[in-house]
Protein backbone atom coordinates (compact mmCIF):
# COMPACT_ATOMS: atom_id res chain seq x y z
CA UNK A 1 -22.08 42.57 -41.54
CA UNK A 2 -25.49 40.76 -41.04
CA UNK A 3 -23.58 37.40 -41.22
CA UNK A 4 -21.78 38.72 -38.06
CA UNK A 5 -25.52 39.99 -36.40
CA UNK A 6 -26.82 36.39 -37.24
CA UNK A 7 -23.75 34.60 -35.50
CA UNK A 8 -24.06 37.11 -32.53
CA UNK A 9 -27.52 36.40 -32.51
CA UNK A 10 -26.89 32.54 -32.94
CA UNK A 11 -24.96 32.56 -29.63
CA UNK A 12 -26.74 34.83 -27.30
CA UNK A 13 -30.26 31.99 -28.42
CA UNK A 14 -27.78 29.43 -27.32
CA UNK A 15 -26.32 30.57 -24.21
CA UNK A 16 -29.94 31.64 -23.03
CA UNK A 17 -31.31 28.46 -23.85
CA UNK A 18 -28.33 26.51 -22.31
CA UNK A 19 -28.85 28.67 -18.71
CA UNK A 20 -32.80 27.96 -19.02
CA UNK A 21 -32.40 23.99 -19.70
CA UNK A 22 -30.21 23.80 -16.02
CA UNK A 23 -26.89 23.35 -18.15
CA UNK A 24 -24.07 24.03 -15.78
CA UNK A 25 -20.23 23.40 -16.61
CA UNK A 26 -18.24 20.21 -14.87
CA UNK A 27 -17.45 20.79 -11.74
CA UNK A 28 -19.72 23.24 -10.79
CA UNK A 29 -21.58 21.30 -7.56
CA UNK A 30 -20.23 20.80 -4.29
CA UNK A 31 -19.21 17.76 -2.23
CA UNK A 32 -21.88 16.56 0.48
CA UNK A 33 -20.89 18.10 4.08
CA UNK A 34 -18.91 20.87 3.18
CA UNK A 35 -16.07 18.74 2.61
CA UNK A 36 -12.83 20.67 2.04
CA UNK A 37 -10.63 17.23 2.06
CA UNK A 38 -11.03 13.82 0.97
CA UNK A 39 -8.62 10.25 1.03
CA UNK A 40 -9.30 7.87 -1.39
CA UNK A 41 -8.78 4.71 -0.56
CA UNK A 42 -7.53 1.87 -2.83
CA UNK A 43 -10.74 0.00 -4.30
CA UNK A 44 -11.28 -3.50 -3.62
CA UNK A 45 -11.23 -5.61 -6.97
CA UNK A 46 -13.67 -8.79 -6.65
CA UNK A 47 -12.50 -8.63 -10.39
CA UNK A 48 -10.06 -11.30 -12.21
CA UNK A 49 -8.81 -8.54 -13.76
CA UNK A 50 -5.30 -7.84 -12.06
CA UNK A 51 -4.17 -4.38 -11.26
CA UNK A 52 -7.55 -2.40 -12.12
CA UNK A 53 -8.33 -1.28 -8.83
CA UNK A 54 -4.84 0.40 -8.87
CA UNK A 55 -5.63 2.05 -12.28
CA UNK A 56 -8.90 3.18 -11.39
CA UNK A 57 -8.70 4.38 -8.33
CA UNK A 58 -5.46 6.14 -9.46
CA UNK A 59 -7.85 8.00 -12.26
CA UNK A 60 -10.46 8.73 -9.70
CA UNK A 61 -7.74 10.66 -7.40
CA UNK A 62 -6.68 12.69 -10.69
CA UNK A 63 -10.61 13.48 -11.51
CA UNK A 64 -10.58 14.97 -7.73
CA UNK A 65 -7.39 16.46 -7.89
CA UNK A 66 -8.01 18.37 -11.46
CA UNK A 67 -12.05 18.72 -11.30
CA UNK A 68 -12.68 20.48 -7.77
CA UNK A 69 -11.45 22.74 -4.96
CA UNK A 70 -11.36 19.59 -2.96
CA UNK A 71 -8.06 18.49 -1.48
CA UNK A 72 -6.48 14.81 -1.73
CA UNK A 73 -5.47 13.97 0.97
CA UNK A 74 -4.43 11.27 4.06
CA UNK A 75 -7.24 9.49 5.58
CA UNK A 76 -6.12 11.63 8.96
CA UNK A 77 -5.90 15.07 7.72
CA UNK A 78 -9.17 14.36 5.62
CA UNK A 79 -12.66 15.24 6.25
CA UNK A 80 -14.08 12.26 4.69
CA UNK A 81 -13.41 9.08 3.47
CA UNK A 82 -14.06 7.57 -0.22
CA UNK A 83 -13.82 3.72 -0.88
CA UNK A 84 -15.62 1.02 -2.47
CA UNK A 85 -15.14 -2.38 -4.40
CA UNK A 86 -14.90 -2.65 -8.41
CA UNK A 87 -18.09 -5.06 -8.50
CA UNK A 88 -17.08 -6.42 -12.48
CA UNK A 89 -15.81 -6.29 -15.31
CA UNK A 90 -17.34 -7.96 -18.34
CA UNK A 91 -17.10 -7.75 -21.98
CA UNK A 92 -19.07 -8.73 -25.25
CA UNK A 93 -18.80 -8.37 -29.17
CA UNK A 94 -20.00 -6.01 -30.38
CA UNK A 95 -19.58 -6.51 -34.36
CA UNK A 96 -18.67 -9.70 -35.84
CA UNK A 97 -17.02 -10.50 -39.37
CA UNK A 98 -17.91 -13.99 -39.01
CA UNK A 99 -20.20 -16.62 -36.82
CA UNK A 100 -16.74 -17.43 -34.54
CA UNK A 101 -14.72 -14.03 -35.62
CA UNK A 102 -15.05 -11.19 -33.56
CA UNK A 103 -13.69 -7.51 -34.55
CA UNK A 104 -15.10 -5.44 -31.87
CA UNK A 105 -15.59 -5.54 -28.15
CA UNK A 106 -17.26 -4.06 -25.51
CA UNK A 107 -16.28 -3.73 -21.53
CA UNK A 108 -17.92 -2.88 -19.21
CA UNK A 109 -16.75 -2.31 -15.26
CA UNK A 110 -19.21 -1.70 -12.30
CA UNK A 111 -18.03 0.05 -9.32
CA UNK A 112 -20.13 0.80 -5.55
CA UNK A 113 -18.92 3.67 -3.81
CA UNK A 114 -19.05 5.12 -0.62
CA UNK A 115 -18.29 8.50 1.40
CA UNK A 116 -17.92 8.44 5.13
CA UNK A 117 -17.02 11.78 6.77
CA UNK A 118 -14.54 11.52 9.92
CA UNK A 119 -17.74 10.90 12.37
CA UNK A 120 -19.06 7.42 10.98
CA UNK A 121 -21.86 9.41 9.13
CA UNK A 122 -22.30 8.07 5.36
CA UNK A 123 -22.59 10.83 3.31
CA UNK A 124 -23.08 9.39 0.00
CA UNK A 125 -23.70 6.00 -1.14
CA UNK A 126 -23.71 4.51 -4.71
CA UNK A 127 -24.11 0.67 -6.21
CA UNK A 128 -23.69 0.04 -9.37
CA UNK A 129 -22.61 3.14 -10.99
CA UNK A 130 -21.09 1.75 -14.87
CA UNK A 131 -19.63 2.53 -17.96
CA UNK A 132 -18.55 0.46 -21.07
CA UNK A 133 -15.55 1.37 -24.00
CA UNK A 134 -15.19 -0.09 -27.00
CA UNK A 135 -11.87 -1.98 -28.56
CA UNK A 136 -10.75 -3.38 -31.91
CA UNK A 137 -10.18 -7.19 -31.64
CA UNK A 138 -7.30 -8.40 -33.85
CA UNK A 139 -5.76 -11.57 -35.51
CA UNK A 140 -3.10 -10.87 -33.25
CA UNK A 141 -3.97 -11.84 -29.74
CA UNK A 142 -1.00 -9.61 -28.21
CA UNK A 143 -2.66 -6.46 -30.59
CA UNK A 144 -5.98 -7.62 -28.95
CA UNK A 145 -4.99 -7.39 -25.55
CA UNK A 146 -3.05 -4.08 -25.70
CA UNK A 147 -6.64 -2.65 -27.25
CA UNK A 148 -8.29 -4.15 -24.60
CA UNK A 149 -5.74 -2.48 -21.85
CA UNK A 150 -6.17 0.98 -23.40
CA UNK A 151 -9.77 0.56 -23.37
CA UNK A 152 -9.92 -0.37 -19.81
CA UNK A 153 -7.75 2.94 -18.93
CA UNK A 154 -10.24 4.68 -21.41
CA UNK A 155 -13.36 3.77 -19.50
CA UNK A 156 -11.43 4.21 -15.80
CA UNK A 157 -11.26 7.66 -16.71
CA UNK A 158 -14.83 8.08 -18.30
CA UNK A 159 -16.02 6.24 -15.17
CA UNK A 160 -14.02 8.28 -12.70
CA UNK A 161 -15.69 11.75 -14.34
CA UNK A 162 -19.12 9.92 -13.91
CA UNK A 163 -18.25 9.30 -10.26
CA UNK A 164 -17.66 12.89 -9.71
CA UNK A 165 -20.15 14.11 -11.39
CA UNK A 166 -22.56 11.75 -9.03
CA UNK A 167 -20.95 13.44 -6.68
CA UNK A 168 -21.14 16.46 -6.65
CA UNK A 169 -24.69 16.86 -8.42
CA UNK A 170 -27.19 19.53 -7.20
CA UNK A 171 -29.85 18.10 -8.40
């Protein structure tokens, strides 16, 4: 019985301390303007990388769609306007087996995003906003390059929560 007391007393600490340090749950902000509707628009990709703008702006939609109250939806019928331009895409090693050998990688995409309501008026404005994912590098340059695709729709999707969560911060 004073196990349970302890636990009980374990979470009620927690869930005080957790409402005092400004923790709040995903989601929980609003959009700037009141918006009620958004269209995203296809990014630009000024990227070699073929096809990510599709994949992350297709994960960005889906962060929208499943994260707010906030409709998807044609750039007439919406209230404001999202778009932007995937800025890069880079990668690195990470951990090495030899001088020339590499077994891990690291990329990294950039993004700059805007919001325009339905007047002109630029409601939000971000450059630069990043995120990196790490992938297995392989003897096999075919196994490499599927880790490295996976990876890339890994970090779309991390980057698409940060987005949002830029977004719709109260801070």
């Amino acid at each position: 019985m004073q196990i349970k007391q302890i636990y009980i007393g374990l979470l009620l600490i927690s869930c005080v301390l957790a409402s005092a340090c400004g923790f709040k749950f995903k989601g929980g902000g609003e959009l700037p303007g009141a918006i009620k509707s958004i269209n995203i628009v296809t990014l630009q990709n000024n990227t070699s990388e073929v096809g990510v703008e599709n994949i992350f702006t297709s994960d960005l939609v889906n962060e929208f769609i499943t994260s707010s109250n906030v409709m998807v939806s044609s750039r007439a019928a919406a209230d404001a306007v999202m778009e932007g331009t995937i800025v890069a895409i880079r990668s690195g090693t990470i951990a090495r087996k030899g001088p020339q050998t590499s077994v891990e990688r690291r990329i990294y995409m950039t993004v700059n995003l805007k919001l325009t309501a339905k007047d002109g008026k630029v409601l939000w404005f971000s450059k630069g906003i990043s995120e990196k994912e790490e992938y297995d590098v392989d003897d096999d340059n075919t196994t490499t390059e599927t880790n490295r695709r996976k990876a890339i729709k890994r970090l779309s999707i991390k980057l698409a929560e940060r987005v949002y969560n830029r977004l719709t911060d109260d801070f």
